[in-house]
Structures are given as structure tokens and as C-alpha cells.
C-alpha atoms as a PDB file:
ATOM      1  CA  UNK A   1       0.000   0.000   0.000  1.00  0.00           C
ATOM      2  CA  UNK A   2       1.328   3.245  -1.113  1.00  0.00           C
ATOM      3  CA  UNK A   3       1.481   6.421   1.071  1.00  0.00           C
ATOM      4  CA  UNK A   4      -1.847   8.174   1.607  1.00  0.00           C
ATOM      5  CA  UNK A   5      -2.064  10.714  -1.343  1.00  0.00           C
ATOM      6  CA  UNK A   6      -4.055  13.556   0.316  1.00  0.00           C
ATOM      7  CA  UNK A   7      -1.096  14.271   1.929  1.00  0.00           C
ATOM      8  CA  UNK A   8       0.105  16.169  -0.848  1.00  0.00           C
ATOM      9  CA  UNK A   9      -2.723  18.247  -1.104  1.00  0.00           C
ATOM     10  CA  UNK A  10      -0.812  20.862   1.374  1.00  0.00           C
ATOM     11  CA  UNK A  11       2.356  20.913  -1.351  1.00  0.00           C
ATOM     12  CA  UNK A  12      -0.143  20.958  -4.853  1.00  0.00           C
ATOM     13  CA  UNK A  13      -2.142  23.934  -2.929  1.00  0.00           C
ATOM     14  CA  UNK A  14       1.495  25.687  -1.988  1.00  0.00           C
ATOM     15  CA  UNK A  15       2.644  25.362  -5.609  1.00  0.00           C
ATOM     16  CA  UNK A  16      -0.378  26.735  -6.807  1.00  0.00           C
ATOM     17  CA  UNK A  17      -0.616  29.763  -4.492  1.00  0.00           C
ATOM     18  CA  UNK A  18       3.292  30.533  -5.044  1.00  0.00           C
ATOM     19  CA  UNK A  19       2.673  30.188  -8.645  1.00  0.00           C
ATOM     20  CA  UNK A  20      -0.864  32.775  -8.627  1.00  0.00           C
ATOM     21  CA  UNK A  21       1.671  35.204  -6.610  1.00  0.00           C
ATOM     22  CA  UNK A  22       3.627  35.157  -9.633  1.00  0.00           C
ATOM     23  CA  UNK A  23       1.061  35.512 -12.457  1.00  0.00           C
ATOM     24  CA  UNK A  24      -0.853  38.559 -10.141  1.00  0.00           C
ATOM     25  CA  UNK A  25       2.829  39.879  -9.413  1.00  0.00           C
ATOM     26  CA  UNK A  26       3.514  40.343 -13.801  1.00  0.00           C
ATOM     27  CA  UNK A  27      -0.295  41.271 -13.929  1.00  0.00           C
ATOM     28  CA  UNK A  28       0.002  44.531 -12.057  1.00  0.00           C
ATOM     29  CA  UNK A  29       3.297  44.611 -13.805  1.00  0.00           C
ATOM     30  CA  UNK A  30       1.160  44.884 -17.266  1.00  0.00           C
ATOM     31  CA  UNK A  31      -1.381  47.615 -15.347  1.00  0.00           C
ATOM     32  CA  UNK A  32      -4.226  45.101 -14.489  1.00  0.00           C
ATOM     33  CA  UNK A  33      -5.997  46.716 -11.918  1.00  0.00           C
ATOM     34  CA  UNK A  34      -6.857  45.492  -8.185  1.00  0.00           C
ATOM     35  CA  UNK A  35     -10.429  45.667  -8.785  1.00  0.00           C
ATOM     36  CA  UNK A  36     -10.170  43.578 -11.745  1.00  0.00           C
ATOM     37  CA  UNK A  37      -7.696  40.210 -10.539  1.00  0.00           C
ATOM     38  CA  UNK A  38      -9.872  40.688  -7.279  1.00  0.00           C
ATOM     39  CA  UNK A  39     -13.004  39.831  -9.319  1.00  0.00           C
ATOM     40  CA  UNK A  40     -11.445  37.464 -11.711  1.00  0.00           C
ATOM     41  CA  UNK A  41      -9.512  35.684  -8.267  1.00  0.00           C
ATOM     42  CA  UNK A  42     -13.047  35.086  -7.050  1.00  0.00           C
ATOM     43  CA  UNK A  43     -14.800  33.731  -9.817  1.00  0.00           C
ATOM     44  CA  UNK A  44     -12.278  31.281 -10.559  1.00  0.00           C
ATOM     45  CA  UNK A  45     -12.369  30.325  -7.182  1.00  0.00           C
ATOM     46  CA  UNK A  46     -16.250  29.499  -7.100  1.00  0.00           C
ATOM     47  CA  UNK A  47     -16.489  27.991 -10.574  1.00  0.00           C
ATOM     48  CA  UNK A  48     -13.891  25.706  -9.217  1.00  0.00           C
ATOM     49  CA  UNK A  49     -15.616  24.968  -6.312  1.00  0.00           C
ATOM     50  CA  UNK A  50     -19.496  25.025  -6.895  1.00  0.00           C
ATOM     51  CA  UNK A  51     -19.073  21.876  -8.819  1.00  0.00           C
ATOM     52  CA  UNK A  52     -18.530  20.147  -5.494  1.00  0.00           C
ATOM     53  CA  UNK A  53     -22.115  21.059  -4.492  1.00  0.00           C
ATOM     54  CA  UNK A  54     -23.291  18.315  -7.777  1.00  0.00           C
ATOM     55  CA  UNK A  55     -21.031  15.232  -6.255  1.00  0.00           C
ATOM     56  CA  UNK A  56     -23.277  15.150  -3.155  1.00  0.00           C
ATOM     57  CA  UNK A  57     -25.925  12.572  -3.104  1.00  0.00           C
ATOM     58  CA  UNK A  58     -27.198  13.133   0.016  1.00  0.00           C
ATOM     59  CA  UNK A  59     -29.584  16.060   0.945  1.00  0.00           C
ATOM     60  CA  UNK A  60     -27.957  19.192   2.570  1.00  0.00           C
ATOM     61  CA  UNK A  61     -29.425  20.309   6.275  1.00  0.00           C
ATOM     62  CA  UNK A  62     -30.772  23.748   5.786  1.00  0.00           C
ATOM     63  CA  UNK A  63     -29.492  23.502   9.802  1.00  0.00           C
ATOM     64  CA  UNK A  64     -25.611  23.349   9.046  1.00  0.00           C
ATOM     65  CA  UNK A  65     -25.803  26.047   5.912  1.00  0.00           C
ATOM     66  CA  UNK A  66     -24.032  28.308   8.547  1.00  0.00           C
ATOM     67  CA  UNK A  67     -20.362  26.324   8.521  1.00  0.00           C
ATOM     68  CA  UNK A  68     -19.914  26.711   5.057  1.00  0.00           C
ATOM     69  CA  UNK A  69     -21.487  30.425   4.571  1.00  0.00           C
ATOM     70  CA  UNK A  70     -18.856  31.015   7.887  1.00  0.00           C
ATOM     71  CA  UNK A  71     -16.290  29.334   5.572  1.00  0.00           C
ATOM     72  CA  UNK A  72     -17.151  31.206   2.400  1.00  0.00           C
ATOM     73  CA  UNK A  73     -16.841  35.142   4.192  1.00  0.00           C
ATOM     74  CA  UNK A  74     -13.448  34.160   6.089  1.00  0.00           C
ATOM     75  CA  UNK A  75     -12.097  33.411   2.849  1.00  0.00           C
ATOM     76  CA  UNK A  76     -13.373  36.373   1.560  1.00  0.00           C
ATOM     77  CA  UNK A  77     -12.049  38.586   3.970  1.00  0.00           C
ATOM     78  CA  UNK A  78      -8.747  36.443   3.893  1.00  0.00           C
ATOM     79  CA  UNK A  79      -8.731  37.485   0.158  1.00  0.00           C
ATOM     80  CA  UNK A  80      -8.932  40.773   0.097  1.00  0.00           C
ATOM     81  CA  UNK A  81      -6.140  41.045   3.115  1.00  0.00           C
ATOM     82  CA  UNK A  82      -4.132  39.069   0.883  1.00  0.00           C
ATOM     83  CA  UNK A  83      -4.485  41.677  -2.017  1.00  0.00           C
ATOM     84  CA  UNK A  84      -3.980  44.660   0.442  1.00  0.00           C
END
């Protein structure tokens, strides 16, 4: 039995978010605005992850909507500190 593979889910997501620093680091280079990779940031972010929400076979409990809206405005606000 090989190693458990989620465990490189912490490197892929550190390549990825060294490699985004790079491509928004030339993009204001080029005079993309704030505004603009702010938006574009976020909507790449939830088209990649409202497909998640069609994998689920069971119901969702109304009940428990508040962990992931909780979820959904720290990241938020974790975004835009990262782009101030």
C-alpha cells in the first residue's frame, strides 16, 4: 500500500498559491488593476468549487448552511487582506 495521497494536497495547494503570486505579481506589472484580478480571483475560485455542491448525493441540512457560509466570508475577507 502506497502512502496516503491527500497528503500532498498541502504541497499541490502551496505550488499553486506561489505560482498565482507570480502571475498577479507580472499582472500589475502589465497595469491590471486590483479591482479587476480581485473579481477574476473570485470567480475562478467558485467555478472551481461550486461543482462540489453536484457530487453530493445526500440532501444538505438547511441547519448546518451556517459552517460553510462562515467558511465562504473568512475566505473572503482572507482574500482581500491578501491583495492589500
Amino acid at each position: 500500500m502506497g502512502p496516503p495521497y491527500y497528503l500532498f494536497l498541502p504541497l499541490l495547494a502551496a505550488i499553486v498559491y506561489a505560482a498565482s503570486g507570480l502571475c498577479y505579481k507580472r499582472a500589475f506589472q502589465e497595469g491590471v488593476g486590483l479591482a479587476r484580478s480581485f473579481f477574476v480571483s473570485n470567480l475562478v475560485v467558485g467555478l472551481a468549487f461550486v461543482p462540489l455542491l453536484l457530487i453530493e448525493d445526500r440532501p444538505i441540512p438547511w441547519r448546518d448552511a451556517i459552517y460553510p457560509a462562515a467558511t465562504g466570508v473568512v475566505f473572503f475577507l482572507g482574500n482581500v487582506l491578501n491583495f492589500m
